[in-house]
Protein backbone atom coordinates (compact mmCIF):
# COMPACT_ATOMS: atom_id res chain seq x y z
CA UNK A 1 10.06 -31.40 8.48
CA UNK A 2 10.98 -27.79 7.67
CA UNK A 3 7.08 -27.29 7.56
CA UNK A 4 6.09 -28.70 10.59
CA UNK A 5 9.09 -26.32 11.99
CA UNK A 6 7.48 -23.32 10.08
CA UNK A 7 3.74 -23.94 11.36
CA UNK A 8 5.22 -24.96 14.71
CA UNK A 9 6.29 -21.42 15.39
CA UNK A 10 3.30 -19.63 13.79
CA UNK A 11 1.41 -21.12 16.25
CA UNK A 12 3.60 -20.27 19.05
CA UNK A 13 4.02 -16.84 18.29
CA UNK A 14 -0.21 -16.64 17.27
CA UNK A 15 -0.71 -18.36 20.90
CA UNK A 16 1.76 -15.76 22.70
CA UNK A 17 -0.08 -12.70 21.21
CA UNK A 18 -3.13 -14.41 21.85
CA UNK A 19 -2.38 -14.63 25.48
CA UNK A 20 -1.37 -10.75 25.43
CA UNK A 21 -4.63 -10.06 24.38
CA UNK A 22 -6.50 -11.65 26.70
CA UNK A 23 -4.20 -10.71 29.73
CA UNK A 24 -5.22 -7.19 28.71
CA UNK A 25 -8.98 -8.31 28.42
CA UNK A 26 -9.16 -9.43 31.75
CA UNK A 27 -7.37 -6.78 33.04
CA UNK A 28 -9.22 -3.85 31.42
CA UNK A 29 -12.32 -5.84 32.57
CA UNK A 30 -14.75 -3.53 30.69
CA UNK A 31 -15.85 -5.38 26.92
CA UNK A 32 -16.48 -1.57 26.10
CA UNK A 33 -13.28 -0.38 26.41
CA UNK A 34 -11.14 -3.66 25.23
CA UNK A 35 -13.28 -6.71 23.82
CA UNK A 36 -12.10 -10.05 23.80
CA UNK A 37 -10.40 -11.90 20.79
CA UNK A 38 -13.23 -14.33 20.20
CA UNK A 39 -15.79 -11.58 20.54
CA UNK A 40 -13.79 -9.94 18.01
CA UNK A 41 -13.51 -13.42 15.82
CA UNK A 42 -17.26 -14.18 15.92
CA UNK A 43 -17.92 -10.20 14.75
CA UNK A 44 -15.96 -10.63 11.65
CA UNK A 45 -17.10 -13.72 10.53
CA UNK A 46 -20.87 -12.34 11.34
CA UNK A 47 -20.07 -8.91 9.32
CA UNK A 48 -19.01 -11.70 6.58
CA UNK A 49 -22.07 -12.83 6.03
CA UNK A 50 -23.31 -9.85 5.38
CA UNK A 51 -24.03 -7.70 1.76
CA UNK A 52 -22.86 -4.53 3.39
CA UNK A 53 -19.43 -6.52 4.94
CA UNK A 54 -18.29 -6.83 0.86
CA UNK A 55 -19.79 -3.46 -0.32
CA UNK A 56 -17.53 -1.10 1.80
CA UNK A 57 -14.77 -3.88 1.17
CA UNK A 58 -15.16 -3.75 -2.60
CA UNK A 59 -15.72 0.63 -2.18
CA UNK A 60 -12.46 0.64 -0.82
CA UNK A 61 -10.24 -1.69 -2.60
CA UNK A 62 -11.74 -0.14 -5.82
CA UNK A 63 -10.80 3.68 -4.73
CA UNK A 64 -7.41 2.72 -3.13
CA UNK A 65 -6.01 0.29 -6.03
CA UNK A 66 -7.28 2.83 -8.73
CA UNK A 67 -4.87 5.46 -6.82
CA UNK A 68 -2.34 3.32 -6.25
CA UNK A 69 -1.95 1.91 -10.04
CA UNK A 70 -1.82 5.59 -11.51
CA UNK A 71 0.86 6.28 -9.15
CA UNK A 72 2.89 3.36 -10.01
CA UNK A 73 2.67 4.33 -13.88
CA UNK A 74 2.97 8.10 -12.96
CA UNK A 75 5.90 7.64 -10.83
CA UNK A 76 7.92 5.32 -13.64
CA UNK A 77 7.03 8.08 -16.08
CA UNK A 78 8.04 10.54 -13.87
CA UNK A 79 11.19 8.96 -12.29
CA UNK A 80 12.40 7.92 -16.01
CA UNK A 81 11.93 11.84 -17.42
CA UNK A 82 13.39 13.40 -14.64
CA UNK A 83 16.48 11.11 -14.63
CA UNK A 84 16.50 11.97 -18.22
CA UNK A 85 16.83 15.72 -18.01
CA UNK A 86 17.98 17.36 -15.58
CA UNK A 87 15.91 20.84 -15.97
CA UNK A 88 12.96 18.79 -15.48
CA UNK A 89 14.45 17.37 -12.32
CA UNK A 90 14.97 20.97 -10.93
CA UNK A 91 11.72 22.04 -11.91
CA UNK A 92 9.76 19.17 -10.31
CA UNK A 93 12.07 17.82 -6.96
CA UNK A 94 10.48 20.43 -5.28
CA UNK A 95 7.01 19.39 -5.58
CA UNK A 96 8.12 15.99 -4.64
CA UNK A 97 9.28 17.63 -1.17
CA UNK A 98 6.03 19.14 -0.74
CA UNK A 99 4.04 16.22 -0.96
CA UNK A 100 6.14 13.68 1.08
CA UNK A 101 6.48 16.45 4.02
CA UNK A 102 2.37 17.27 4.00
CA UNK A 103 0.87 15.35 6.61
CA UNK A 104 -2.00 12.92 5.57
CA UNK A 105 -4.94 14.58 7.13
CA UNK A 106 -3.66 17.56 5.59
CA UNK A 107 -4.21 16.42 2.18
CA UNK A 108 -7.33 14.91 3.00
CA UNK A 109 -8.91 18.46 3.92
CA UNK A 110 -7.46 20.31 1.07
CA UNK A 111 -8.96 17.57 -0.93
CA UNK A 112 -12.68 18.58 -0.14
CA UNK A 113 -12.05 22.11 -2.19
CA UNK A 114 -10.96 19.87 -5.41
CA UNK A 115 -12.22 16.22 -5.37
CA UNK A 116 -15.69 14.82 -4.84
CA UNK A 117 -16.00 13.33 -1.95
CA UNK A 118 -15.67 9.74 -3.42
CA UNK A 119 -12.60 10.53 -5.27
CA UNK A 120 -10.89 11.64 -2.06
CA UNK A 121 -9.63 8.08 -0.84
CA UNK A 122 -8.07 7.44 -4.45
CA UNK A 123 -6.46 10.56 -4.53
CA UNK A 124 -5.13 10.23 -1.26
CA UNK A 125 -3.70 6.89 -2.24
CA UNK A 126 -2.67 8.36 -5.56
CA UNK A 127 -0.36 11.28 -3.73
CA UNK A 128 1.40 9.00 -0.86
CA UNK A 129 2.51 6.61 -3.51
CA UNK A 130 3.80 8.93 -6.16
CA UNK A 131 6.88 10.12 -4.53
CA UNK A 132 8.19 6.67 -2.97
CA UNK A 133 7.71 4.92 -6.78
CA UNK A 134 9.22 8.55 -8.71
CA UNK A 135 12.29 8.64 -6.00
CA UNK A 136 13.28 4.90 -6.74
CA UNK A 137 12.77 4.58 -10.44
CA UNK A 138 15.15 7.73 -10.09
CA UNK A 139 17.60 6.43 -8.30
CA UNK A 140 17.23 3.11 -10.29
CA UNK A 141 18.74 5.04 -13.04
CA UNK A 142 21.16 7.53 -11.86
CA UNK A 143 22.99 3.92 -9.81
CA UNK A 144 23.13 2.01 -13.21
CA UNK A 145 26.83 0.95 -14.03
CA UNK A 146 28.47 2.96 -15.84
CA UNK A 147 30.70 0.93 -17.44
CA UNK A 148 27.71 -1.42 -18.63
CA UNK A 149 26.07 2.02 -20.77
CA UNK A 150 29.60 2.37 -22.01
CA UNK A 151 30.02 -1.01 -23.27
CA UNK A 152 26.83 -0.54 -24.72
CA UNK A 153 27.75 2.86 -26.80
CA UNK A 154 30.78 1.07 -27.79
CA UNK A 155 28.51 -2.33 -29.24
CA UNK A 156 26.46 0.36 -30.40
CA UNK A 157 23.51 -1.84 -29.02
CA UNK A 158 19.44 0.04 -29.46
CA UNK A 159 18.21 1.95 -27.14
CA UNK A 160 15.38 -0.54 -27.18
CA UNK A 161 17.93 -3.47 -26.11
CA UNK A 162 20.09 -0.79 -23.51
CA UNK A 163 16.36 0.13 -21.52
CA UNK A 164 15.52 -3.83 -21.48
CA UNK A 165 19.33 -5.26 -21.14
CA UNK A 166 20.59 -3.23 -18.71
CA UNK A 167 18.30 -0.39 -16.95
CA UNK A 168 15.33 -2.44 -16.31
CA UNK A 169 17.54 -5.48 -14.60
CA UNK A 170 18.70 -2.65 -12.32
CA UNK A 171 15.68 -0.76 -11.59
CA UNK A 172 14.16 -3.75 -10.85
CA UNK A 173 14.79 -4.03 -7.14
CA UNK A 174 14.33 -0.43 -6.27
CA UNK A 175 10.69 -0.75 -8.47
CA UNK A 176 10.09 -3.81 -6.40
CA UNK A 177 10.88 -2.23 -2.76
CA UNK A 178 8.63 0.95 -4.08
CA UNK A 179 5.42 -0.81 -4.88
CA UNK A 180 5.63 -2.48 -1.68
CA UNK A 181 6.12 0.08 0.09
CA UNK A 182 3.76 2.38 -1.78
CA UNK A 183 0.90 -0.50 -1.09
CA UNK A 184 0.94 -0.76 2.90
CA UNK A 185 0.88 3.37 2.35
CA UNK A 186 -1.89 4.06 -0.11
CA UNK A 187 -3.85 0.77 1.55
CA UNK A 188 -3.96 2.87 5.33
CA UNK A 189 -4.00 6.45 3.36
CA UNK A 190 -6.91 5.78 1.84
CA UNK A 191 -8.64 3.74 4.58
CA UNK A 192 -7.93 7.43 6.94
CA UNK A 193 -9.36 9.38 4.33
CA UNK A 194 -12.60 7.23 4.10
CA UNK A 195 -13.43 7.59 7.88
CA UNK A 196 -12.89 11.66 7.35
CA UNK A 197 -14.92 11.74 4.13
CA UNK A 198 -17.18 9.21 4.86
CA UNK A 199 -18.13 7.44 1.59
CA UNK A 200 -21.20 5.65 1.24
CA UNK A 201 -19.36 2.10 0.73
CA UNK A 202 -16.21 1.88 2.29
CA UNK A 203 -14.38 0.24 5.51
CA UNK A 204 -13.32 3.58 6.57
CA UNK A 205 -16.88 4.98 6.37
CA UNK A 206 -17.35 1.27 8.46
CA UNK A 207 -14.63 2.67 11.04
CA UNK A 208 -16.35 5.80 11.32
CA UNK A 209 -19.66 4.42 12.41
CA UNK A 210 -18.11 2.27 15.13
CA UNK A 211 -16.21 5.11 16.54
CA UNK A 212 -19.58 7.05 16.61
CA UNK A 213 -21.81 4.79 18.09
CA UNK A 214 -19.11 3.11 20.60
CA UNK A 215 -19.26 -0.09 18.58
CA UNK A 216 -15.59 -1.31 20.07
CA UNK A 217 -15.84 -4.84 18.87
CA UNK A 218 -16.87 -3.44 15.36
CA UNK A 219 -14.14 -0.90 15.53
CA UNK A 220 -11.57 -3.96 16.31
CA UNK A 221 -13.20 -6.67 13.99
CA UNK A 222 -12.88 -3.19 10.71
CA UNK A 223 -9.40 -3.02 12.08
CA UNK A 224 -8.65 -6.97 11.67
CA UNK A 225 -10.20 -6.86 8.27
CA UNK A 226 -8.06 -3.50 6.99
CA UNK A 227 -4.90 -5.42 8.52
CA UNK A 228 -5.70 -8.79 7.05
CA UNK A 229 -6.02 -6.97 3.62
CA UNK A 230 -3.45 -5.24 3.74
CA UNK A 231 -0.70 -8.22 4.04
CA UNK A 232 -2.97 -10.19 1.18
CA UNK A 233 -2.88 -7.50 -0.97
CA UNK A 234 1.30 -7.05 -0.16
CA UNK A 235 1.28 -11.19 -0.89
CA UNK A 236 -0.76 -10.74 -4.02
CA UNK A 237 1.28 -8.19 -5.09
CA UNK A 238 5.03 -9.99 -4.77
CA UNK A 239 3.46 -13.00 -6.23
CA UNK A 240 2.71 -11.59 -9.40
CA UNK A 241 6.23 -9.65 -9.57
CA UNK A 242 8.00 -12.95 -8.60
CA UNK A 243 6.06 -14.35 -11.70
CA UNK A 244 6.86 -11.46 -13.64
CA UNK A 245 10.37 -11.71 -13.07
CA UNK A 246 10.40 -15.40 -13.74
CA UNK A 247 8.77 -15.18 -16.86
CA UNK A 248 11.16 -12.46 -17.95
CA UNK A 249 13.92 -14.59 -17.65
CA UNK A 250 12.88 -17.12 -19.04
CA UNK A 251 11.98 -15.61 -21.90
C-alpha cells in the first residue's frame, strides 16, 4: 500500500510538471524557441541509438569521475593533515579561500595556459570538489568528543583502534554530505568546462554544437541526459556508502 502511495504521487507530481511544460509549449508557440516534451523524449531515445550518444557520455563520465575521485582522496588527506597541525592549517586555509571564491569559468580559462585541453573538464571537477571534501573531513575532526579521545588516552587504546573507533564513526556523516555534494558540483563543473573547451567526446562538446547550430530540441534532450546522470550517479553513489556502512558494522 505504501508503494502504490509512493508511485501515486510520482506520477502526480511527473503529470503536473508535464502540464507546465506544455502550457509553456503552446504558449511560446515557436518549436525553435521551446520544443515540446515528446519532441524532446523521441530525441533522446533517437541520440540513444546512436555510437556518438555513448562516446561523449563515456568522454565525460571518464574526465569528471577521474577529478572527482582524486579530490575525494586529496581532500581526506588534506582535511586529516591540516586538522593535525595547525601550521599546516595556516599555511594552506588560504588557498582553500581562493579556490571556493574563483568563479567556474574563471578556472576554466586559466586552465588553457596549464592543462591540455582534454584534461580541463577533470581538473575542473578536481578543484570544485577539493575544498567541500577538505572543509568537512576538517571539521569531522576538530567536532570529535572530547571526552571519547580522553577515555581513549586513559585505556591507552592504538592509534590504529582511536582513528577506526572513534574518528571515523564521526567523520562519517560530514564525509557522506561532502561527496554528495562534491558529485552534483564536479558532475555540472565539468559538463561547463566541456562546452568551453570543446573535447572531441563529451556531452558538453554535445551542448556546444546544439547551441551553435540552433539545435533546441538537442540542446534540451543533452540537458535531460546531464540531469538524468547526475541524480544516477548521486543514487549510485549513496548506495555504495549505505553498503559500506553496513558492512562496517557488521563487521
Amino acid at each position: 500500500m505504501q508503494y502504490l502511495k509512493k508511485l501515486a504521487k510520482i506520477i502526480i507530481i511527473a503529470a503536473v510538471w508535464l502540464a507546465v511544460w506544455t502550457g509553456i509549449y503552446l504558449l511560446v508557440g515557436n518549436p525553435l524557441i521551446f520544443p515540446s516534451f515528446w519532441s524532446v523524449f523521441l530525441r533522446i531515445i533517437e541520440l540513444a541509438g546512436t555510437g556518438q550518444f555513448w562516446a561523449n557520455v563515456g568522454g565525460s563520465l571518464l574526465r569528471i569521475v577521474i577529478g572527482f575521485a582524486i579530490a575525494v582522496a586529496a581532500g581526506v588527506l588534506i582535511g586529516a593533515l591540516t586538522a593535525a597541525f595547525r601550521v599546516l592549517d595556516s599555511f594552506l586555509s588560504p588557498a582553500a579561500k581562493v579556490i571556493k571564491a574563483t568563479p567556474v569559468a574563471s578556472f576554466i580559462i586559466l586552465l588553457f595556459v596549464f592543462a591540455a585541453k582534454n584534461n580541463i573538464p577533470a581538473v575542473t571537477a578536481f578543484l570544485m570538489v577539493l575544498p567541500v571534501v577538505w572543509a568537512n573531513v576538517y571539521e569531522g575532526i576538530k567536532t570529535t568528543d572530547i571526552k571519547l579521545l580522553e577515555m581513549a588516552r586513559v585505556f591507552e587504546l592504538k592509534k590504529g583502534t582511536v582513528i577506526s573507533r572513534i574518528y571515523i564513526p564521526h567523520i562519517r556523516p560530514f564525509f557522506t554530505a561532502a561527496v554528495r555534494t562534491g558529485m552534483g558540483m564536479a558532475w555540472k563543473a565539468g559538463i561547463a568546462a566541456e562546452v568551453i573547451v570543446n573535447p572531441k567526446y563529451g556531452i558538453g562538446s554535445a551542448l556546444h554544437d546544439s547551441k551553435v547550430y540552433l539545435e533546441t530540441t538537442d540542446l534540451f534532450a543533452w540537458t535531460a541526459v546531464v540531469i538524468i546522470i547526475s541524480i544516477l550517479l548521486e543514487r549510485l553513489l549513496i548506495r555504495l556508502i549505505s553498503r559500506r556502512e553496513n558492512g562496517s558494522k557488521a563487521s
